[in-house]
C-alpha atoms as a PDB file:
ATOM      1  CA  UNK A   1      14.838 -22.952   6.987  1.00  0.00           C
ATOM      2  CA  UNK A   2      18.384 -22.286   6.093  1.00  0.00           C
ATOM      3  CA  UNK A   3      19.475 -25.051   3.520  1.00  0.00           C
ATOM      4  CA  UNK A   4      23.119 -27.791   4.760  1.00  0.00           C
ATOM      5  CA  UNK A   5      26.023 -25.833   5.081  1.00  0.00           C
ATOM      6  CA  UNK A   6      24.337 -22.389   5.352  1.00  0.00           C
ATOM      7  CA  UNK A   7      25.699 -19.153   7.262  1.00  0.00           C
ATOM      8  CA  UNK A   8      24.320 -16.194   8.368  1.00  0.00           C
ATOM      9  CA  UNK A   9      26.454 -13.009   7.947  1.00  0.00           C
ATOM     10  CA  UNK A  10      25.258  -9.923   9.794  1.00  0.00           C
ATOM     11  CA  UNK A  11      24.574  -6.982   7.517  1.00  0.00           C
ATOM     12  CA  UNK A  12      23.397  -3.197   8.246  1.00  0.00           C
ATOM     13  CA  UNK A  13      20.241  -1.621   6.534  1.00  0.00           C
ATOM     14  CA  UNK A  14      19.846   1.703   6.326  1.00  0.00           C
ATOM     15  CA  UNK A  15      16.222   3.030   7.618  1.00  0.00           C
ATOM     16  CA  UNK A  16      14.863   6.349   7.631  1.00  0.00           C
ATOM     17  CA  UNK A  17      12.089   6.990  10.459  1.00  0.00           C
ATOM     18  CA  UNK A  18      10.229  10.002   9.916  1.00  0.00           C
ATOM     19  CA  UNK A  19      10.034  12.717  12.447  1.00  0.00           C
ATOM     20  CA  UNK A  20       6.463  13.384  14.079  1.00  0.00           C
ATOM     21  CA  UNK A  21       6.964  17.178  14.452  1.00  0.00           C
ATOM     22  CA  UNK A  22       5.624  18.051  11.090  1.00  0.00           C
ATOM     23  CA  UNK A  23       2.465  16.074  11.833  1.00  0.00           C
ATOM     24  CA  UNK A  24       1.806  17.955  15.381  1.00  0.00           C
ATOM     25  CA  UNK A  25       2.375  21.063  13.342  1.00  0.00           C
ATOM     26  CA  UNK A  26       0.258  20.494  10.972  1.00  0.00           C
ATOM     27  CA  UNK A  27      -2.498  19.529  13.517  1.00  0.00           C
ATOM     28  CA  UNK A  28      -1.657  22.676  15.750  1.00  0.00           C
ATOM     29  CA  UNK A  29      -1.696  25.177  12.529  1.00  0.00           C
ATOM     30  CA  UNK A  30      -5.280  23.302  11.438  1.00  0.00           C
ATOM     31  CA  UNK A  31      -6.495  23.982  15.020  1.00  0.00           C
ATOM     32  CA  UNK A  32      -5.460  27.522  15.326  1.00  0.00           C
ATOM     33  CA  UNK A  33      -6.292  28.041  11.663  1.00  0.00           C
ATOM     34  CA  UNK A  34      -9.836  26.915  13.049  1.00  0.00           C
ATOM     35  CA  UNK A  35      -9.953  29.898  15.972  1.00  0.00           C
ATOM     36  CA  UNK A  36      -8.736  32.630  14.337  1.00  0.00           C
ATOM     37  CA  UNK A  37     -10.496  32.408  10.850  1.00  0.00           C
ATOM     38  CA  UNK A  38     -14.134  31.929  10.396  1.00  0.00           C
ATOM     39  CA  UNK A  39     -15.513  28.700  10.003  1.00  0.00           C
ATOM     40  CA  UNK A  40     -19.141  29.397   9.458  1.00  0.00           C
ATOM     41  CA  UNK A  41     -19.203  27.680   6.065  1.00  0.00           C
ATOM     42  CA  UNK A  42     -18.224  24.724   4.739  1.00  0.00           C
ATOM     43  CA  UNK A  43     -15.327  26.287   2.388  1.00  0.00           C
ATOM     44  CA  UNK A  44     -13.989  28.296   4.870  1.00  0.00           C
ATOM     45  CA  UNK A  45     -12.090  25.615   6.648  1.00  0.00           C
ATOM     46  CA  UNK A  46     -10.061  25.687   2.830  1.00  0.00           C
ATOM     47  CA  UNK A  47      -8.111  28.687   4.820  1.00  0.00           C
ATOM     48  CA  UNK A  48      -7.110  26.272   7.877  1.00  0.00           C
ATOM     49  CA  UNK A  49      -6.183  23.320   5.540  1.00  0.00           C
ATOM     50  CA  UNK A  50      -4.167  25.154   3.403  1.00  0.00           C
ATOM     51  CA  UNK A  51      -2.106  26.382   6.588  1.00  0.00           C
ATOM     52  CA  UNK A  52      -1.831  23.015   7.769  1.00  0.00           C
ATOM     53  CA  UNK A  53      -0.242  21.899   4.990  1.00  0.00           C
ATOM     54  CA  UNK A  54       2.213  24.534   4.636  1.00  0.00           C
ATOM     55  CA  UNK A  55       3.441  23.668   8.084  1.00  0.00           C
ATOM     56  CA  UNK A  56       3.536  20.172   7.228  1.00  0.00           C
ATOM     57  CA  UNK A  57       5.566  21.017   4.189  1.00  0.00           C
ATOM     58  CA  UNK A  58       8.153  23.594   6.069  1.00  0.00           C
ATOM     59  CA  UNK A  59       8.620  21.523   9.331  1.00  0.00           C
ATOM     60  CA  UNK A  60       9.096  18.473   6.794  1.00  0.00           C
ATOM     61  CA  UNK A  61      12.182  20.173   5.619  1.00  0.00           C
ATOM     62  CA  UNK A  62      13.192  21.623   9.379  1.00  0.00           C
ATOM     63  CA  UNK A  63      12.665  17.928  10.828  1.00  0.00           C
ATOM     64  CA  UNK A  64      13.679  15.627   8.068  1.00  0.00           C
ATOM     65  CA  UNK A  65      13.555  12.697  10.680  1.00  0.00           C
ATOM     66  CA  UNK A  66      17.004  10.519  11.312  1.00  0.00           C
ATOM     67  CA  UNK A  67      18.258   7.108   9.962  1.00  0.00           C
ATOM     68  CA  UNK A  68      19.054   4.742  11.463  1.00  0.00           C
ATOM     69  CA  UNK A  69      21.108   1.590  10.772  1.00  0.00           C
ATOM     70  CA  UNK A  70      19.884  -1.736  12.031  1.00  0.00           C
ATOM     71  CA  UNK A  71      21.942  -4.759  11.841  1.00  0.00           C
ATOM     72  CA  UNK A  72      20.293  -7.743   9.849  1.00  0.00           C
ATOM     73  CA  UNK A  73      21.526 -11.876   9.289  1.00  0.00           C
ATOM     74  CA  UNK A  74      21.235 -13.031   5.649  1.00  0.00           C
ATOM     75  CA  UNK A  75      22.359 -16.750   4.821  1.00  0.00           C
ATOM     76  CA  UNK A  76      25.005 -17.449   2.532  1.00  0.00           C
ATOM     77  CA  UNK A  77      23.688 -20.755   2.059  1.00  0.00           C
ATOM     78  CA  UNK A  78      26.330 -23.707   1.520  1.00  0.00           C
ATOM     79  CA  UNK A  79      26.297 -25.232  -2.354  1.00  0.00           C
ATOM     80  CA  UNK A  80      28.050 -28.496  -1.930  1.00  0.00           C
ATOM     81  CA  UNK A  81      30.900 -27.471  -4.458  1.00  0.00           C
ATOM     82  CA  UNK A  82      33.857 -26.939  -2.430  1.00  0.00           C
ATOM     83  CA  UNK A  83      35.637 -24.316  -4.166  1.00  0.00           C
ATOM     84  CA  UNK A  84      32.782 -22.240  -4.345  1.00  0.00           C
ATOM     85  CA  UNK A  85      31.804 -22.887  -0.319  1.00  0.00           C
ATOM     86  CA  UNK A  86      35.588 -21.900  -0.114  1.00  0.00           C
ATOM     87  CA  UNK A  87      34.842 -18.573  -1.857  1.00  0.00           C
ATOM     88  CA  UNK A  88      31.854 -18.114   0.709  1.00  0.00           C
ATOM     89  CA  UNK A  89      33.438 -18.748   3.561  1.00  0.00           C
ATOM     90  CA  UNK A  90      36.529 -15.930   3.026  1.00  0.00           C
ATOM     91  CA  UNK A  91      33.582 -13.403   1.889  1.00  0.00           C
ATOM     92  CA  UNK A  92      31.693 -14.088   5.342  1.00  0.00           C
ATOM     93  CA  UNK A  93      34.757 -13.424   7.190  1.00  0.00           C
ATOM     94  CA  UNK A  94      35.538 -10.316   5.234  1.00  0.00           C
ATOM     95  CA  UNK A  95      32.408  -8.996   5.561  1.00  0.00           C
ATOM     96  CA  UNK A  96      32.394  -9.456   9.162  1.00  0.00           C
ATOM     97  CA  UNK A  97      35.629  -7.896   9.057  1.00  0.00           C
ATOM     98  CA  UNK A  98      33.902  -4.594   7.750  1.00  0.00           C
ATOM     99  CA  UNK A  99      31.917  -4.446  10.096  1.00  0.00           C
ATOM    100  CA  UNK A 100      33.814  -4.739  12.887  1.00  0.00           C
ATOM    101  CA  UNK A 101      35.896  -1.427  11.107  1.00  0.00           C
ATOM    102  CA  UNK A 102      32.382   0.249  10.889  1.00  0.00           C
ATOM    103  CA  UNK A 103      31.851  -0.564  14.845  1.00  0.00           C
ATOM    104  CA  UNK A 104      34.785   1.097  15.641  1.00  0.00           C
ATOM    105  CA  UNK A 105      35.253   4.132  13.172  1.00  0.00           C
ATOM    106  CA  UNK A 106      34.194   7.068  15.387  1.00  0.00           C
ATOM    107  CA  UNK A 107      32.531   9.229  11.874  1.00  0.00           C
ATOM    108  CA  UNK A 108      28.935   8.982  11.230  1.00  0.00           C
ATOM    109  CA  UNK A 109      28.918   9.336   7.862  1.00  0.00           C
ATOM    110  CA  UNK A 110      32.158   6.164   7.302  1.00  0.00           C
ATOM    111  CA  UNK A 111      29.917   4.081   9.368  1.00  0.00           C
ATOM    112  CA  UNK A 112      27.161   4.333   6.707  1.00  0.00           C
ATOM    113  CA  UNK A 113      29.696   3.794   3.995  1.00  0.00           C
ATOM    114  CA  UNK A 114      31.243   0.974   5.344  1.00  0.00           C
ATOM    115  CA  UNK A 115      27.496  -0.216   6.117  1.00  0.00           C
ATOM    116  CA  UNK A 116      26.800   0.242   2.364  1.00  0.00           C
ATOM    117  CA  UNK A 117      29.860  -1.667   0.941  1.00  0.00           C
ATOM    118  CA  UNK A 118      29.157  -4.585   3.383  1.00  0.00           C
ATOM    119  CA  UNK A 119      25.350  -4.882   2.041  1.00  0.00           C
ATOM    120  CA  UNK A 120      27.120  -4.929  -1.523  1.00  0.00           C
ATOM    121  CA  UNK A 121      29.283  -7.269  -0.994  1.00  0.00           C
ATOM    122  CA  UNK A 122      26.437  -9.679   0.387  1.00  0.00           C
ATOM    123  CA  UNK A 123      24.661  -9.152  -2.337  1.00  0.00           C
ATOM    124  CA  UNK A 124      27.850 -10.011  -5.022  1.00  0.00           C
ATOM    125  CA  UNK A 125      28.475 -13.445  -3.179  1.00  0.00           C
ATOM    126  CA  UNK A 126      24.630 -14.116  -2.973  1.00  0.00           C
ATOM    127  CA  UNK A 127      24.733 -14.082  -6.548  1.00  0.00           C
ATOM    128  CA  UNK A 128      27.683 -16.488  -7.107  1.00  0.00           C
ATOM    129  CA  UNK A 129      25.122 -18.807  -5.159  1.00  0.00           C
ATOM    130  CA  UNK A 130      22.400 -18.432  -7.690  1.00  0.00           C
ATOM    131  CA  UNK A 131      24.901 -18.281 -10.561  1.00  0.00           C
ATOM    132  CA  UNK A 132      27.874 -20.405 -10.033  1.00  0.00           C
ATOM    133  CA  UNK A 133      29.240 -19.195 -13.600  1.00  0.00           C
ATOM    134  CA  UNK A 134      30.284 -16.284 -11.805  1.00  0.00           C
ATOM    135  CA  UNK A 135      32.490 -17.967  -9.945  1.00  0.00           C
ATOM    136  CA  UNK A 136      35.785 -16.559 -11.729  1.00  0.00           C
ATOM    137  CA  UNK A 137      34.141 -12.916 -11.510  1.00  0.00           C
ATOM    138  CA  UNK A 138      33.667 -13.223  -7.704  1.00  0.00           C
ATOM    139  CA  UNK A 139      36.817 -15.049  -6.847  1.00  0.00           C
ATOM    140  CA  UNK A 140      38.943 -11.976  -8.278  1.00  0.00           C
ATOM    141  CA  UNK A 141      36.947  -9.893  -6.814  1.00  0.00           C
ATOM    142  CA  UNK A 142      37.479 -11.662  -3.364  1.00  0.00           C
ATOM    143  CA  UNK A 143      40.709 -11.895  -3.705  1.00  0.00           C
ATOM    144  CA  UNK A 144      41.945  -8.483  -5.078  1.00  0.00           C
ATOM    145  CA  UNK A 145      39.337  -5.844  -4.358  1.00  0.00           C
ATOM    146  CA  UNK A 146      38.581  -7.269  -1.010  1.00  0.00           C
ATOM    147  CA  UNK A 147      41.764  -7.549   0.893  1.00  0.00           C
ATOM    148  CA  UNK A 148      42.672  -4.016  -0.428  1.00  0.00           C
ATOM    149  CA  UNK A 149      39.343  -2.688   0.950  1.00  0.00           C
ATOM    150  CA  UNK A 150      40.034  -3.925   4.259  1.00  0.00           C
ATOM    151  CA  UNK A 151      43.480  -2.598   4.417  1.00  0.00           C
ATOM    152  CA  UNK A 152      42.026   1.049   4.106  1.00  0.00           C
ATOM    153  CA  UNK A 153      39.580   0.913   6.539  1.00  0.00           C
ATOM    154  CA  UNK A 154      42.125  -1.003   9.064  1.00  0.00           C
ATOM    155  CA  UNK A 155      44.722   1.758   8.360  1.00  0.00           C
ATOM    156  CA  UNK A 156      41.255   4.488   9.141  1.00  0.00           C
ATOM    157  CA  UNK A 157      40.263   3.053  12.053  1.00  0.00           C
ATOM    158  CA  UNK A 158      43.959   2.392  13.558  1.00  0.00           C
ATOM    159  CA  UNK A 159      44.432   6.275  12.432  1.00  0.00           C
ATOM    160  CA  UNK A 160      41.787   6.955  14.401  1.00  0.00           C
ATOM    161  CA  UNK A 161      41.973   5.024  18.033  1.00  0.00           C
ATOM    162  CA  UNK A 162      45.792   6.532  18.114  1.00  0.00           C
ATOM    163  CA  UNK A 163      43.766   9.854  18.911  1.00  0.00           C
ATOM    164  CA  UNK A 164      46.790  11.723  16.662  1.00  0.00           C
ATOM    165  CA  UNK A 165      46.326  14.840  15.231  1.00  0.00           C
ATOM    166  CA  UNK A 166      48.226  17.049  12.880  1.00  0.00           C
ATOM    167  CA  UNK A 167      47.647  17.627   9.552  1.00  0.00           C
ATOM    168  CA  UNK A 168      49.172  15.055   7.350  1.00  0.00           C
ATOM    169  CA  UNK A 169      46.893  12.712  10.114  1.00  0.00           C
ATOM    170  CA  UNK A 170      44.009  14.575   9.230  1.00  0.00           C
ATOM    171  CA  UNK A 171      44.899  14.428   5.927  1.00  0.00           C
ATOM    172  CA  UNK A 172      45.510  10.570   5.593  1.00  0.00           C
ATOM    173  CA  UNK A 173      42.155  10.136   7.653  1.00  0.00           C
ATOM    174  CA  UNK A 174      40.118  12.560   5.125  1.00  0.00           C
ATOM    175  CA  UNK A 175      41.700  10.742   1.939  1.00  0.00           C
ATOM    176  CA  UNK A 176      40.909   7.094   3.361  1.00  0.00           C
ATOM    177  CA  UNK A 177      36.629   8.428   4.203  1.00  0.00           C
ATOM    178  CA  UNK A 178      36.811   9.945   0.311  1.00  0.00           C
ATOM    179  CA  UNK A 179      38.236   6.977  -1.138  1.00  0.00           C
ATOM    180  CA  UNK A 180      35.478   4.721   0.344  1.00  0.00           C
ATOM    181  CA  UNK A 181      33.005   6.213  -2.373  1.00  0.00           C
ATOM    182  CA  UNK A 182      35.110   5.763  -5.039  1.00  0.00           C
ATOM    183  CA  UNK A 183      34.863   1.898  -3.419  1.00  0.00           C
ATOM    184  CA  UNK A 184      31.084   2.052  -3.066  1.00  0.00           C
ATOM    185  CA  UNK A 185      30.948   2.654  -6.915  1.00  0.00           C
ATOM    186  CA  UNK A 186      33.372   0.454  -8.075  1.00  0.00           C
ATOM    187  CA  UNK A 187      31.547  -2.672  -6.034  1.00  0.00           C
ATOM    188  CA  UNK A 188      28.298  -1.316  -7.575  1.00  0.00           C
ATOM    189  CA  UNK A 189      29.598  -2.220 -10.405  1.00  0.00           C
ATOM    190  CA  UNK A 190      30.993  -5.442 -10.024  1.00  0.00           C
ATOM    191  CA  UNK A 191      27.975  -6.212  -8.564  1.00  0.00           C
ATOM    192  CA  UNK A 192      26.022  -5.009 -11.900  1.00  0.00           C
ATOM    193  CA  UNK A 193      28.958  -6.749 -14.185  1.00  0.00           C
ATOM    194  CA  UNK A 194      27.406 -10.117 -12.571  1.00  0.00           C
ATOM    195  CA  UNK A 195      24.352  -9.743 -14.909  1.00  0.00           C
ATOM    196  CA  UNK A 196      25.825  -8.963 -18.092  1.00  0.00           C
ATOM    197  CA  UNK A 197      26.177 -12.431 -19.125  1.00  0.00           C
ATOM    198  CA  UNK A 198      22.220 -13.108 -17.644  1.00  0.00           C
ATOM    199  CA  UNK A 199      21.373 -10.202 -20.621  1.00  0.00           C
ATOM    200  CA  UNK A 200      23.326 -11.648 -22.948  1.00  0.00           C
ATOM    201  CA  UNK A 201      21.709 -15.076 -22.628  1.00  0.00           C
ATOM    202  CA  UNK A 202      18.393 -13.547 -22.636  1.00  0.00           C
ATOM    203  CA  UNK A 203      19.097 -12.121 -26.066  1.00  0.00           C
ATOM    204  CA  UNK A 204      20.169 -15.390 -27.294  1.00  0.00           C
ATOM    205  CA  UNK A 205      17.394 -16.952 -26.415  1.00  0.00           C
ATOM    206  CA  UNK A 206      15.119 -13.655 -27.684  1.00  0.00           C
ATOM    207  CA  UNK A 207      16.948 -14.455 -31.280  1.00  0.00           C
ATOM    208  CA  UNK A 208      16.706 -17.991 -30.902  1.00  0.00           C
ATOM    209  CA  UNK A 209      12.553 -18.059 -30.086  1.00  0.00           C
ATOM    210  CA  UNK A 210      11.980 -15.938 -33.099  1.00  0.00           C
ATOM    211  CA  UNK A 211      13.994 -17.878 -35.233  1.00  0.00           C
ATOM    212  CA  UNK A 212      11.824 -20.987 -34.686  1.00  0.00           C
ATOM    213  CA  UNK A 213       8.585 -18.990 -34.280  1.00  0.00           C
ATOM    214  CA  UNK A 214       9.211 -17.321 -38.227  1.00  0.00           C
ATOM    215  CA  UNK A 215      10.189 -20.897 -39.027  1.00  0.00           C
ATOM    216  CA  UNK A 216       7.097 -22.434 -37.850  1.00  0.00           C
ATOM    217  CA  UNK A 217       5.576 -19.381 -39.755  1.00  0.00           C
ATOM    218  CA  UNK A 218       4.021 -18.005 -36.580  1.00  0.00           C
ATOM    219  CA  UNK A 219       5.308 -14.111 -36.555  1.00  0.00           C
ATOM    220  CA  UNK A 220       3.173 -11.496 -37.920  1.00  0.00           C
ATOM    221  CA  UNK A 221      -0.332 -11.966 -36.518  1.00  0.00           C
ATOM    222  CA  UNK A 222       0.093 -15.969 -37.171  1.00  0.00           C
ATOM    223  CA  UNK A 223       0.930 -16.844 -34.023  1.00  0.00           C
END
């Protein structure tokens, strides 16, 4: 049950399904494997196995299988603190934002992008939730990363419905689907700045449990 004041913003997880063809290969390899060698003997069905698995391993690589991207609702659950429940609220609606660019961007490959920078995002204000100390981290973040993320992929996908061509369009269209890694990364590690300060206070408290324990005279075997 989603907690007072809670939201659910739609996110897209990527999930690779695994093609069947390598399986049926392997069986039909196994099978003919099984009429054309002889099979009079336990070991000599070694022969058949080994060429199933060889088909299973090349059609593997032939027939990777496909992903697919399937659309998911994760709560950004209210606090009660309205500043933060502010912050919330404009990263829902810029996430939503992002993925209305990723419905309309006509590449494959920038809808999984924008995909991944949405689930990133969720991810950097679900933490603010269970760490309101973050609060300053996140709020710049919102408020300068954010917006200028959106601009590029509104300037992409309004590049793209205008159906132009010509190469400083193709150009400007190339440089905004590059860029978005560079903006994968940099969110990556935002997202892993967010738990420096958790390390930090775990070393502190490391230090400060050994402290008392050689106090109490309870290191070395004592305790």
């Amino acid at each position: 049950m989603r907690g007072k004041g809670a939201r659910a913003v739609v996110t897209v997880r990527k999930v690779k399904k695994r093609s069947a063809i390598p399986l049926y290969g392997a069986a039909a390899a196994w099978a003919l494997g099984c009429l054309l060698l002889p099979t009079f003997k336990l070991w000599h069905f070694l022969a058949p196995s080994a060429l199933a698995v060889a088909a299973y391993i090349i059609l593997g690589r032939v027939f990777p299988g496909a992903v697919e991207y399937v659309e998911e609702a994760q709560a950004l659950a209210g606090t009660g603190d309205e500043a933060l429940d502010a912050l919330l609220r404009g990263g829902e609606e810029a996430i939503a934002e992002m993925l209305r660019y990723r419905e309309a961007a006509g590449d494959f490959r920038v809808k999984a992008k924008i995909a991944e920078i949405a689930d990133i995002s969720v991810k950097i204000f679900k933490d603010v939730i269970e760490d309101p100390a973050d609060y300053a981290q996140v709020r710049r973040f919102a408020d300068i990363f954010m917006p200028e993320t959106l601009r590029i992929l509104k300037a992409y996908t309004q590049l793209e419905a205008s159906g132009a061509g010509g190469t400083g369009v193709e150009a400007a269209k190339s440089s905004a689907a590059d860029v978005l890694d560079t903006i994968i990364a940099s969110y990556k590690k935002q997202y892993d700045a967010l738990f420096a300060n958790q390390a930090i206070d775990i070393e502190t408290d490391i230090k400060v449990l050994e402290t008392m324990l050689k106090r109490e005279g309870l290191t070395d075997g004592d305790f």
